[in-house]
C-alpha atoms as a PDB file:
ATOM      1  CA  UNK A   1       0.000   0.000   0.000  1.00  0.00           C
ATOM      2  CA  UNK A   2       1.273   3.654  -0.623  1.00  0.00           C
ATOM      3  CA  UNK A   3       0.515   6.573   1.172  1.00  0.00           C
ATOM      4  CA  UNK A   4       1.101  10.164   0.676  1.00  0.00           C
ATOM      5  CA  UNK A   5       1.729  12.212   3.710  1.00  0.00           C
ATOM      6  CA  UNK A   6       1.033  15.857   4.330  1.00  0.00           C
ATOM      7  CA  UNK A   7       2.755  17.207   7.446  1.00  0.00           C
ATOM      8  CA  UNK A   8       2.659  20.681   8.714  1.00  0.00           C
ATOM      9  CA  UNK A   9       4.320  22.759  11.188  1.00  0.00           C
ATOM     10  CA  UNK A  10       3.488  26.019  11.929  1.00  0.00           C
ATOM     11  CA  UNK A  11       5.314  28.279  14.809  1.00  0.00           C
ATOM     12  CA  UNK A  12       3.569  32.167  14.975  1.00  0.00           C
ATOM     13  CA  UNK A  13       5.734  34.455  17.226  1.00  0.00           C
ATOM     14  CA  UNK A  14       4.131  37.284  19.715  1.00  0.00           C
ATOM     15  CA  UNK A  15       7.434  39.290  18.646  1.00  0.00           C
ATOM     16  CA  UNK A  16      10.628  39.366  15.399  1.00  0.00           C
ATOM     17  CA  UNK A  17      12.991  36.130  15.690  1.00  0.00           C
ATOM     18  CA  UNK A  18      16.018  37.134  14.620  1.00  0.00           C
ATOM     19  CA  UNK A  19      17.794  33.871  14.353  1.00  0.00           C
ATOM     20  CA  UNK A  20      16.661  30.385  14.757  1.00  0.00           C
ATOM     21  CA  UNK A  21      18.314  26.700  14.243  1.00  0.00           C
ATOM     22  CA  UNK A  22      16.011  23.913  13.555  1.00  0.00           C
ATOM     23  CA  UNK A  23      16.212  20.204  12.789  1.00  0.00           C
ATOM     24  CA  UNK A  24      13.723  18.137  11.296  1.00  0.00           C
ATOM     25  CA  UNK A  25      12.828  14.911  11.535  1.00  0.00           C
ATOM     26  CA  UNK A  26      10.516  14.098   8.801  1.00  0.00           C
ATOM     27  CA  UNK A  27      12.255  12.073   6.335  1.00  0.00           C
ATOM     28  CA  UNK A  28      10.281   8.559   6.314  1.00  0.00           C
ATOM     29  CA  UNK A  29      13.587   6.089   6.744  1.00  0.00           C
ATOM     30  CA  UNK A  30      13.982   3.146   4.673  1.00  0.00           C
ATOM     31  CA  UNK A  31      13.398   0.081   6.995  1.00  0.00           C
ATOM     32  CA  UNK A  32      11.605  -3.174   6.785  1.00  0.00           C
ATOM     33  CA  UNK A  33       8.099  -2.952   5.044  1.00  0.00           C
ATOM     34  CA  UNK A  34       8.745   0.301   4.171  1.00  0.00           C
ATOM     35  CA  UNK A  35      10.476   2.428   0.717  1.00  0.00           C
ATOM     36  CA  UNK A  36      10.613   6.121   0.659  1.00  0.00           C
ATOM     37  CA  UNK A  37       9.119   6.547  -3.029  1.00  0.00           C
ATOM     38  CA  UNK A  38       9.395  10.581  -2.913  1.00  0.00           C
ATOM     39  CA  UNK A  39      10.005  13.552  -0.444  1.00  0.00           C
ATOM     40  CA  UNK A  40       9.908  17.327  -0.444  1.00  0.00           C
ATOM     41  CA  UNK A  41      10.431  19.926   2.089  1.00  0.00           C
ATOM     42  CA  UNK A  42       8.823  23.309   1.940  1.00  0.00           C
ATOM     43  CA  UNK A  43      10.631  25.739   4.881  1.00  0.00           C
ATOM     44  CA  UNK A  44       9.160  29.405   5.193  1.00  0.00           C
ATOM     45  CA  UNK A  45      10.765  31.823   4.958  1.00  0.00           C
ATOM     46  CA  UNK A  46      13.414  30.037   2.756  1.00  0.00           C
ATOM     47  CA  UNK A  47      16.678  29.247   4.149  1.00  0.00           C
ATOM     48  CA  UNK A  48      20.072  30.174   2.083  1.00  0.00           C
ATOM     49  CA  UNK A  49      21.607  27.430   0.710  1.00  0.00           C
ATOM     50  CA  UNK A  50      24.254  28.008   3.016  1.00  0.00           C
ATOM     51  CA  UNK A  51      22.105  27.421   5.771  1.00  0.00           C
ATOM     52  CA  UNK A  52      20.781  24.125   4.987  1.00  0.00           C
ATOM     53  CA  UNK A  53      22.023  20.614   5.019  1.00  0.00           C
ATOM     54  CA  UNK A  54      20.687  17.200   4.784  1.00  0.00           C
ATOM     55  CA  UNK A  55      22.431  14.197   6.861  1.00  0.00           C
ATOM     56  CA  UNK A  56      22.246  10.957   8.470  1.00  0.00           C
ATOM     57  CA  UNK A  57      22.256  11.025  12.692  1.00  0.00           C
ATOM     58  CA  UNK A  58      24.308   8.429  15.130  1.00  0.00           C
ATOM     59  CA  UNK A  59      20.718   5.827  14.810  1.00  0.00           C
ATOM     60  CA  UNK A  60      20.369   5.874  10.777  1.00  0.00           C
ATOM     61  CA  UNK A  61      17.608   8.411  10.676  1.00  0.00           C
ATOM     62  CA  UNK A  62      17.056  11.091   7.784  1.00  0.00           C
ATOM     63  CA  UNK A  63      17.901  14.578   9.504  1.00  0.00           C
ATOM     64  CA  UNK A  64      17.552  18.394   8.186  1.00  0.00           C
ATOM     65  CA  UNK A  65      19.328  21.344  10.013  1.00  0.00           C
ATOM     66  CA  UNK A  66      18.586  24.683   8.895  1.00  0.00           C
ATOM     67  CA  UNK A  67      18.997  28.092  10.071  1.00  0.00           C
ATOM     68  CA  UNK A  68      16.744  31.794   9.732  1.00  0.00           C
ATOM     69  CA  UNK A  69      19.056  34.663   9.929  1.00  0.00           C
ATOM     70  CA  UNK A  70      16.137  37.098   8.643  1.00  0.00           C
ATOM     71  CA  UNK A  71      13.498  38.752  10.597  1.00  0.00           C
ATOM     72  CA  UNK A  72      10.648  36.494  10.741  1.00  0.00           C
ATOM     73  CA  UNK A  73       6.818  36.144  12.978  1.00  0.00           C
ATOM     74  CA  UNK A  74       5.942  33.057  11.557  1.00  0.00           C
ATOM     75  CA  UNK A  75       8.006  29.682  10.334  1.00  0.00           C
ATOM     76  CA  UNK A  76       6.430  27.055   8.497  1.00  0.00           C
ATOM     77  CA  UNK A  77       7.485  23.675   7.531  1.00  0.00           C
ATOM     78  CA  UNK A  78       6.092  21.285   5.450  1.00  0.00           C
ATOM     79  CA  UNK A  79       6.746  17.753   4.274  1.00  0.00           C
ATOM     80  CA  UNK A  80       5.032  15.948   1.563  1.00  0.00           C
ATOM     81  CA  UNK A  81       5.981  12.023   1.509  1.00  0.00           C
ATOM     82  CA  UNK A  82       4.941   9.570  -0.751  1.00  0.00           C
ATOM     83  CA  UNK A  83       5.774   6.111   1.226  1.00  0.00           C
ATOM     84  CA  UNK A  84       5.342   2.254   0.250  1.00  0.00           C
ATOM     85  CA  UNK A  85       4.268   0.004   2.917  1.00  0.00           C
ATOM     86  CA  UNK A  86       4.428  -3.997   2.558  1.00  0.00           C
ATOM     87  CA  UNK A  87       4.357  -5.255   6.047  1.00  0.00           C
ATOM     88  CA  UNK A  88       3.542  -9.542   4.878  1.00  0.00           C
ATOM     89  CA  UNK A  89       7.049 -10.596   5.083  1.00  0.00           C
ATOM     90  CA  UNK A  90       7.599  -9.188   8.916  1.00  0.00           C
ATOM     91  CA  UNK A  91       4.429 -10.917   9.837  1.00  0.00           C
ATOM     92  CA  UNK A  92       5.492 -14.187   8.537  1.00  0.00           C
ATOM     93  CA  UNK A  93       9.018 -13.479  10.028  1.00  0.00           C
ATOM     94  CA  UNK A  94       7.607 -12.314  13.458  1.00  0.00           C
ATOM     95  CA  UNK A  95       4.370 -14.362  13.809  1.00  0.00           C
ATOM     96  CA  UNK A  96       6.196 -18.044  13.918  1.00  0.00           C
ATOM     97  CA  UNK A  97       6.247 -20.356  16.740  1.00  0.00           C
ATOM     98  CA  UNK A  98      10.493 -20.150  17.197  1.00  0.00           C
ATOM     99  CA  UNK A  99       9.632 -16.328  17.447  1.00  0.00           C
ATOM    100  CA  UNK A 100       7.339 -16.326  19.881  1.00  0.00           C
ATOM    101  CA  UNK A 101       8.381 -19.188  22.062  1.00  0.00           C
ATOM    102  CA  UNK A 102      11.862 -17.387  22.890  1.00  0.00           C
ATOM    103  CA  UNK A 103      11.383 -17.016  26.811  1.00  0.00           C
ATOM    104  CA  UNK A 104      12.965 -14.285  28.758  1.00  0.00           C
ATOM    105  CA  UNK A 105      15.692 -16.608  30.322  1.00  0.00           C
ATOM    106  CA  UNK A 106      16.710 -17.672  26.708  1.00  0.00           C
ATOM    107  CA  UNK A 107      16.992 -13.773  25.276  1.00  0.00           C
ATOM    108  CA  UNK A 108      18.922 -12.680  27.583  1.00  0.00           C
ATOM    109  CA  UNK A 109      21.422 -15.142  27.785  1.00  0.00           C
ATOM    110  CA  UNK A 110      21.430 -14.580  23.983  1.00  0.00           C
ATOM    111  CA  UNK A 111      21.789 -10.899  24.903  1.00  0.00           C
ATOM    112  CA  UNK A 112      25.412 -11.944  26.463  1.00  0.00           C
ATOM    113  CA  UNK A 113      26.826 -13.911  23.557  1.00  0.00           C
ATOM    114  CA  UNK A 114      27.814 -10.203  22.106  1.00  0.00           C
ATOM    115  CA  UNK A 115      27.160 -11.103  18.036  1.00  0.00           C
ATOM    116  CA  UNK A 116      27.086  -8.205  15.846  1.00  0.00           C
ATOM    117  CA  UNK A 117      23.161  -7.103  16.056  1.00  0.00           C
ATOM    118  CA  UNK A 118      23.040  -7.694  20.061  1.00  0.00           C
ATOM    119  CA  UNK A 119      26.122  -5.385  20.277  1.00  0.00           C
ATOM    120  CA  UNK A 120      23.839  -2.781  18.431  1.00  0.00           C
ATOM    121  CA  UNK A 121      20.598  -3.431  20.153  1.00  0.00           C
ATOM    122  CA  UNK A 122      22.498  -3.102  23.577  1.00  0.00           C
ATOM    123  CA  UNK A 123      22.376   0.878  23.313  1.00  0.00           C
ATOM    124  CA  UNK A 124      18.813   0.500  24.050  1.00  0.00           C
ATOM    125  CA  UNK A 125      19.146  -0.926  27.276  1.00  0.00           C
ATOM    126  CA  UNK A 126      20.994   2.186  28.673  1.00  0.00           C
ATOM    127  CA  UNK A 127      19.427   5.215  30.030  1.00  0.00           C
ATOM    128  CA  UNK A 128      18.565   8.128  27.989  1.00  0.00           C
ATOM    129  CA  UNK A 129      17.568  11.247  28.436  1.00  0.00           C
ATOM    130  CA  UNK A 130      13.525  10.960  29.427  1.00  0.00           C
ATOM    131  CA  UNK A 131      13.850   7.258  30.585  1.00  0.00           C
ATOM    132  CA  UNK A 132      16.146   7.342  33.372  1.00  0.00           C
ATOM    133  CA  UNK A 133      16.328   6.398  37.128  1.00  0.00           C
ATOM    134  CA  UNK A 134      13.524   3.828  36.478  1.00  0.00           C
ATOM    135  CA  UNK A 135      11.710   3.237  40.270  1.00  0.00           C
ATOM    136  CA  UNK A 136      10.356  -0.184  41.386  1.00  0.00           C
ATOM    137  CA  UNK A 137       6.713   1.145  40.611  1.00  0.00           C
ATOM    138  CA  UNK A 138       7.561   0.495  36.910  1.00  0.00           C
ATOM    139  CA  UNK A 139      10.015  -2.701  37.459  1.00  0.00           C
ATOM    140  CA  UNK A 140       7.330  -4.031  39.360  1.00  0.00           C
ATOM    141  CA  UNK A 141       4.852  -3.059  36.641  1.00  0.00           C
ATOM    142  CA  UNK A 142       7.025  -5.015  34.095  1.00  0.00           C
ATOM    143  CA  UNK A 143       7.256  -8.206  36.350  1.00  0.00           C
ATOM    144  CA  UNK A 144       3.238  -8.649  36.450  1.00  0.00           C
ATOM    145  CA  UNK A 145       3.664 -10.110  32.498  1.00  0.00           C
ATOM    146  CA  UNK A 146       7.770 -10.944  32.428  1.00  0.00           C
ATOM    147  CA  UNK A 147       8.503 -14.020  33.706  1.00  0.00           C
ATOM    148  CA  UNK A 148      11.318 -15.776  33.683  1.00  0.00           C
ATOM    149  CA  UNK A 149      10.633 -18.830  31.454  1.00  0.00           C
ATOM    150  CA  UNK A 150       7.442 -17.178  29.726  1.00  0.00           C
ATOM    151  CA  UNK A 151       7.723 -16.122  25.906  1.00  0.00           C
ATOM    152  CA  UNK A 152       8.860 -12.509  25.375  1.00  0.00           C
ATOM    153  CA  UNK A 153       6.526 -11.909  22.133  1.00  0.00           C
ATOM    154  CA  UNK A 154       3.500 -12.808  24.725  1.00  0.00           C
ATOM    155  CA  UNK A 155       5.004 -10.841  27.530  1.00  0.00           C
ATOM    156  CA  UNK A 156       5.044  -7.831  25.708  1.00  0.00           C
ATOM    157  CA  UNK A 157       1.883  -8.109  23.814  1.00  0.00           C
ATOM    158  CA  UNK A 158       0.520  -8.553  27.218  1.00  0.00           C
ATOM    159  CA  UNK A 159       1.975  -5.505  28.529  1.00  0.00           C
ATOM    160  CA  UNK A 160       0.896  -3.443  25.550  1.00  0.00           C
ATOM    161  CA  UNK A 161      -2.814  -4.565  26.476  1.00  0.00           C
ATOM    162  CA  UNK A 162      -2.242  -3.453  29.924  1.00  0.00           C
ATOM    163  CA  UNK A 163      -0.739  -0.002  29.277  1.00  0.00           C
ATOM    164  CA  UNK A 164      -3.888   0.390  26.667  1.00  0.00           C
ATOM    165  CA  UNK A 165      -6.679  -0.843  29.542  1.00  0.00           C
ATOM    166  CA  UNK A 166      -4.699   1.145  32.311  1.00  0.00           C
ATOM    167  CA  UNK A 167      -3.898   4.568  30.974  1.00  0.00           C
ATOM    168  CA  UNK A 168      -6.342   7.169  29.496  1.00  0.00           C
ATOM    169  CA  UNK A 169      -5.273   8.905  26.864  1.00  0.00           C
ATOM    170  CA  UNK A 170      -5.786  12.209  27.934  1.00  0.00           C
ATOM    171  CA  UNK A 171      -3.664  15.120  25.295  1.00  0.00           C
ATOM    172  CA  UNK A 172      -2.360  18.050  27.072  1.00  0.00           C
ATOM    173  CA  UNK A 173      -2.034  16.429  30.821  1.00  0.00           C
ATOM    174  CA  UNK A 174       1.512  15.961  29.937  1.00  0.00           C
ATOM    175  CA  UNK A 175       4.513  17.761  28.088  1.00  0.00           C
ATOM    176  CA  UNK A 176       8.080  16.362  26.977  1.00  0.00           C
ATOM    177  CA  UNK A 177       9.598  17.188  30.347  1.00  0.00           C
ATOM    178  CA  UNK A 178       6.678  15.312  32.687  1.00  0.00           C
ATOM    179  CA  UNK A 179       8.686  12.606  34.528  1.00  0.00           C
ATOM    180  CA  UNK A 180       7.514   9.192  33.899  1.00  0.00           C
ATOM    181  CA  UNK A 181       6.547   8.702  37.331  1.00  0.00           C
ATOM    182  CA  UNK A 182       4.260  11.032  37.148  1.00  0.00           C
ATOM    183  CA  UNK A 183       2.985   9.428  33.861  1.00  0.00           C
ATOM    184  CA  UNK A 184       3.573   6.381  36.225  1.00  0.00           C
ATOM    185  CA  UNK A 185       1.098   7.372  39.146  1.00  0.00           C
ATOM    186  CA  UNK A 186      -1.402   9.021  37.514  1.00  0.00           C
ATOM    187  CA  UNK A 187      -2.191   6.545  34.385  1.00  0.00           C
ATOM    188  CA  UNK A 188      -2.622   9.230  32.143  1.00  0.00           C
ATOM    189  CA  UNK A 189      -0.938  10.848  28.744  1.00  0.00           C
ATOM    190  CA  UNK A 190      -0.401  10.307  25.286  1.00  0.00           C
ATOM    191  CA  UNK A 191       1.193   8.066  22.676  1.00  0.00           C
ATOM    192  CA  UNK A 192       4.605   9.373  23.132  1.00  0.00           C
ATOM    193  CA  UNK A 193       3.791   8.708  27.030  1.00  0.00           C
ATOM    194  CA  UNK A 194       2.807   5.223  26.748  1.00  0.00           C
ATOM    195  CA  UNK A 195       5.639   4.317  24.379  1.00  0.00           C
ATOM    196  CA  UNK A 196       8.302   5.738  26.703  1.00  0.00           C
ATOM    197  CA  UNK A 197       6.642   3.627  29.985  1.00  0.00           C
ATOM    198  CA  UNK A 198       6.607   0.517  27.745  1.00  0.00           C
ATOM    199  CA  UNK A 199      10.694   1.107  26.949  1.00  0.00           C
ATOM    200  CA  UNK A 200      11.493   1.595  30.325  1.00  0.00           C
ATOM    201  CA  UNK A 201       9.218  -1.627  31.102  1.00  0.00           C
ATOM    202  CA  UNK A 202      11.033  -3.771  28.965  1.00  0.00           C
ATOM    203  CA  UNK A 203      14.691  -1.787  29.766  1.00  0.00           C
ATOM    204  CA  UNK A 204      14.355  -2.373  33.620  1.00  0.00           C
ATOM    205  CA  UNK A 205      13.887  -6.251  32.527  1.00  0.00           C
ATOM    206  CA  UNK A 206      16.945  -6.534  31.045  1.00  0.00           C
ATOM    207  CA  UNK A 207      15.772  -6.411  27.344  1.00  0.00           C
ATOM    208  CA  UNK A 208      16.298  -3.404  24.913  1.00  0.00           C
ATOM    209  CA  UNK A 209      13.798  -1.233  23.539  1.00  0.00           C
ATOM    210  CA  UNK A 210      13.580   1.503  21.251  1.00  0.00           C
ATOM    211  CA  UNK A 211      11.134   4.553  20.845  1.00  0.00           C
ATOM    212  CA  UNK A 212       9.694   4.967  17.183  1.00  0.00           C
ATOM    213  CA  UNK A 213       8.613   8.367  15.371  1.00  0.00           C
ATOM    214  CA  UNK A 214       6.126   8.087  12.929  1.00  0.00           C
ATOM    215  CA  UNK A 215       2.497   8.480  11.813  1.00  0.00           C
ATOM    216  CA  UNK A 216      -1.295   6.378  12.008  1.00  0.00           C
ATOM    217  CA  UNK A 217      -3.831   6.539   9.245  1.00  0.00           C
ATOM    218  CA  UNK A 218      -7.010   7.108  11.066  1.00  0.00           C
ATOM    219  CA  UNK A 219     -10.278   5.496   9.387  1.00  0.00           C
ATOM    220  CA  UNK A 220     -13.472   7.903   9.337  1.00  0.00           C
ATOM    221  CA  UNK A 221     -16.672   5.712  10.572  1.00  0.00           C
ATOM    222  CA  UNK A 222     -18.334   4.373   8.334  1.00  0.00           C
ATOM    223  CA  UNK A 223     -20.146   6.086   5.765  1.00  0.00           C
ATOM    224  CA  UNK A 224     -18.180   9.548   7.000  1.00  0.00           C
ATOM    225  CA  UNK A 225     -15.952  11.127   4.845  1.00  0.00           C
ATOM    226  CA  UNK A 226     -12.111  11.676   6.190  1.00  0.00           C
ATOM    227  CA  UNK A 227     -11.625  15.262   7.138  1.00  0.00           C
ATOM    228  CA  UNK A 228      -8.208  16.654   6.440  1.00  0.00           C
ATOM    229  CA  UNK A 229      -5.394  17.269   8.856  1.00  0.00           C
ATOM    230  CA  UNK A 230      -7.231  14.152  11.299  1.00  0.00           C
ATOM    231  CA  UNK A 231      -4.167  12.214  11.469  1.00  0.00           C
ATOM    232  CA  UNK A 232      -1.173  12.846  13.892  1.00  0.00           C
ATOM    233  CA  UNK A 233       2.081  12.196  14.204  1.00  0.00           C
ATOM    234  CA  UNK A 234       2.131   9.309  16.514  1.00  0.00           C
ATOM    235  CA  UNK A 235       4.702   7.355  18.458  1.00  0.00           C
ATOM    236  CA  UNK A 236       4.779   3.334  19.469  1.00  0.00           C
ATOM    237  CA  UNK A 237       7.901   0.773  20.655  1.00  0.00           C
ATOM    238  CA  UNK A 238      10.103  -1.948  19.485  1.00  0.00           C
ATOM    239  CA  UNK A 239      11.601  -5.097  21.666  1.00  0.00           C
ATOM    240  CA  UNK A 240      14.662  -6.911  20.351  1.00  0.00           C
ATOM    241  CA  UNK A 241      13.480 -10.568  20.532  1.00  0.00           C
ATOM    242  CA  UNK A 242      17.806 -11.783  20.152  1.00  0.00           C
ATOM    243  CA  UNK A 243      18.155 -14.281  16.775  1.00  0.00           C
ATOM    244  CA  UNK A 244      14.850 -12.776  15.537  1.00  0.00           C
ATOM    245  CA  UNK A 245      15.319  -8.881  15.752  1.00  0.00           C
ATOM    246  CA  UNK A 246      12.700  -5.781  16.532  1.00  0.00           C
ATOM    247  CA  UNK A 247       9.093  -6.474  16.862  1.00  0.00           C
ATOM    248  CA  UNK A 248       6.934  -2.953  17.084  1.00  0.00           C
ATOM    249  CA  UNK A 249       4.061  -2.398  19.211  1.00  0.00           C
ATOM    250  CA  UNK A 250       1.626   0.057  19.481  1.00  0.00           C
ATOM    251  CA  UNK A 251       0.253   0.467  23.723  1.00  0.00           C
ATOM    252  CA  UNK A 252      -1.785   3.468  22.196  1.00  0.00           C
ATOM    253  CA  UNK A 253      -4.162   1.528  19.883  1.00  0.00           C
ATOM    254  CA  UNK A 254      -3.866  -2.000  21.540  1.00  0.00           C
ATOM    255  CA  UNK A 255      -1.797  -3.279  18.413  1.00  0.00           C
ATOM    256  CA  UNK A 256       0.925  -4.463  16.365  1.00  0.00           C
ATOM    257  CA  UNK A 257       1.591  -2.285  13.707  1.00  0.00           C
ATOM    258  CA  UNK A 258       1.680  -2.794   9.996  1.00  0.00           C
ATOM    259  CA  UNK A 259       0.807  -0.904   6.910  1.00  0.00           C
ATOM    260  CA  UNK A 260      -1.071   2.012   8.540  1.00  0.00           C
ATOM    261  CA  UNK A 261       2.052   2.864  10.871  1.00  0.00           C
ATOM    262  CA  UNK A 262       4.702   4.933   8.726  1.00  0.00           C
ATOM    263  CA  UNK A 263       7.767   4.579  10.455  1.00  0.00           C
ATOM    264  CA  UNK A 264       9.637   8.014  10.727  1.00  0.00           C
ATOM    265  CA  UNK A 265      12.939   7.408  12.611  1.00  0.00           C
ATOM    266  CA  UNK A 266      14.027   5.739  15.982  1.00  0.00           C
ATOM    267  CA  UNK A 267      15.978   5.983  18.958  1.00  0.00           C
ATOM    268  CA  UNK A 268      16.152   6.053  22.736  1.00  0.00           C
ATOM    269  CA  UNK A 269      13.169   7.822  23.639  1.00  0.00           C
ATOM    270  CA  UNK A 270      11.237  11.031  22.265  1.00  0.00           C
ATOM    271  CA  UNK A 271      14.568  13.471  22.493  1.00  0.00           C
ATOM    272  CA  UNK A 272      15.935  11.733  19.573  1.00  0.00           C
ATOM    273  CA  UNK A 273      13.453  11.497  17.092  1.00  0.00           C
ATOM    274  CA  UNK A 274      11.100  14.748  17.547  1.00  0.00           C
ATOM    275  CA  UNK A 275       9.349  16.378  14.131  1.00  0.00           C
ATOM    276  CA  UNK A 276      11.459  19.876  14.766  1.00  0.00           C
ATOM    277  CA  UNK A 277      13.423  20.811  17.433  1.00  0.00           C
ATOM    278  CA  UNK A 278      15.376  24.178  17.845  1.00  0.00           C
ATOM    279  CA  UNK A 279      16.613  27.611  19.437  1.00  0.00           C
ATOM    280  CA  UNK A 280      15.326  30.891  18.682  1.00  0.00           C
ATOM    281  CA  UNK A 281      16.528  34.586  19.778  1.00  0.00           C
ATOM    282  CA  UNK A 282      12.886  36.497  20.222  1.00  0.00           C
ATOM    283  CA  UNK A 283      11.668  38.044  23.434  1.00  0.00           C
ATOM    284  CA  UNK A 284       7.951  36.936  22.643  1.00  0.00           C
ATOM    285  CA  UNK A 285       6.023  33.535  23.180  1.00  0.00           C
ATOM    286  CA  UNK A 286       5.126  31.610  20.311  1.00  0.00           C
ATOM    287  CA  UNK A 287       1.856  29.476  19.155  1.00  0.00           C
ATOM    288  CA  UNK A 288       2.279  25.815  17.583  1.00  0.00           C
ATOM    289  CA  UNK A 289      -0.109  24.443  15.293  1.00  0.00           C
ATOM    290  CA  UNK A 290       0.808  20.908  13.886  1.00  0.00           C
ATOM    291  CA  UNK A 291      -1.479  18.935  11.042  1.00  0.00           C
ATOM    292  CA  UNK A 292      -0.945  15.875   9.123  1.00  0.00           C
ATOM    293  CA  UNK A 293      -2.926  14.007   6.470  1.00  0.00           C
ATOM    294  CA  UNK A 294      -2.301  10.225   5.811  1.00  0.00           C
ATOM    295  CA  UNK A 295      -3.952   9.529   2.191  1.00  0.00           C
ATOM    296  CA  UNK A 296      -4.011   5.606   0.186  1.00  0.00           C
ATOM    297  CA  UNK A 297      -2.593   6.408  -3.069  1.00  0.00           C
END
């Protein structure tokens, strides 16, 4: 299936910026399922060439830095993506009994044997920079489904259920600084939220995990016609199952995802992988508006 994606960012200032230094992450990455078939990148006001530069970051995402050295009230970026997704062949490499009978005893001591892809999956076991100092309330939330000798696949899709049955999705309780024990104790937030608890979950297990960036067709009821802008950028998790690889899932909808998730980029937690991130010189406040359409093409 193919999909093109709309997805807009739109910063209005109270007062002039007179410099600013972004990055982007909006490039859909190449990864399994997925092709990037076409991209384009609309910043305004229009950088100099100078000021611009495409790269690749430390985790294999697509990156764009750019810098305003103009006057400017308002900044507006937008990314049109036209992405192939063909998610069969996971599903008949994740959804196999040797898969999903891999136990937590057996993973980790295939953790330790240090082969190439463990090695790299192992810098998702450390700490990062908004999953850190992880308490016994979430350990011990972790141990209710991890067990020793019980299969990791079910262990996980079990805790994916829970976070989904025991947090309310509630947008605007929380912001990217709100401590996960707060997230924790009151059962409340959003995608990003419940993607982060599920990493540190599966981290403070022994077991790495890694935050994904990315986007969620929604589907209008039926006989309703899709509005534009519905869709969101959205966020979900991956487990390294050792011999086998990642396996995403998504706590938000209660699923694994396949050809409506568009995978974005990856890392440790949110800090890596957000849409724009940046610095300004202004003495004013600013307003964010954010929209993005998911079409089939």
């Amino acid at each position: 299936m193919n999909f093109k994606i709309i997805h807009r960012t739109e910063y209005r200032y109270n007062s002039d910026v007179s410099f600013c230094h972004n990055i982007a992450t909006v490039i859909p990455r190449e990864s399994p399922g997925q092709k990037l078939l076409d991209f384009n990148l609309l910043i305004n006001p229009t950088p100099a060439p100078i000021d611009f530069s495409e790269r690749t970051d430390f985790f294999g995402n697509q990156i764009t830095r750019f810098s305003l050295q103009q006057l400017h009230r308002k900044l507006e970026v937008t990314s049109t993506s036209i992405v192939q997704r063909d998610y069969s062949h996971i599903r008949r490499n994740f959804y196999t009994d040797a898969c999903k009978n891999v136990t937590l005893s057996q993973a980790r001591s295939l953790l330790d044997k240090n082969d190439e892809y463990s090695i790299e999956a192992k810098q998702y076991l450390l700490e990062s920079i908004l999953i850190r100092n992880i308490g016994s309330m979430i350990k011990n939330y972790a141990e209710l489904s991890f067990k020793p000798e019980r299969s990791v696949f079910d262990a996980t899709y079990e805790l994916m259920q829970r976070i989904y049955t025991d947090f309310d999705f509630v947008p605007g309780f929380t912001n990217v600084s709100t401590p996960l024990k707060e997230v924790m104790k009151e059962k409340k937030g959003v995608c990003q939220d419940f993607a982060q608890i599920a990493i540190a979950c599966i981290r403070s297990i022994g077991l790495p995990a890694r935050y994904i960036s990315g986007y969620i067709e929604t589907i209008p009821p039926p006989g309703k016609v899709k509005l534009i802008g519905t869709d969101a950028s959205h966020a979900w998790f991956a487990i390294f199952i050792p011999s086998f690889g990642w396996v995403d899932f998504d706590p938000t909808n209660n699923q694994i995802p396949e050809n409506q998730h568009v995978v974005v980029g990856w890392g440790r937690d949110y800090y890596d992988v957000p849409p724009l991130k940046g610095v300004v010189y202004s003495s004013g406040k600013s307003k964010l508006k954010v929209s993005v359409d998911i079409r089939p093409i």
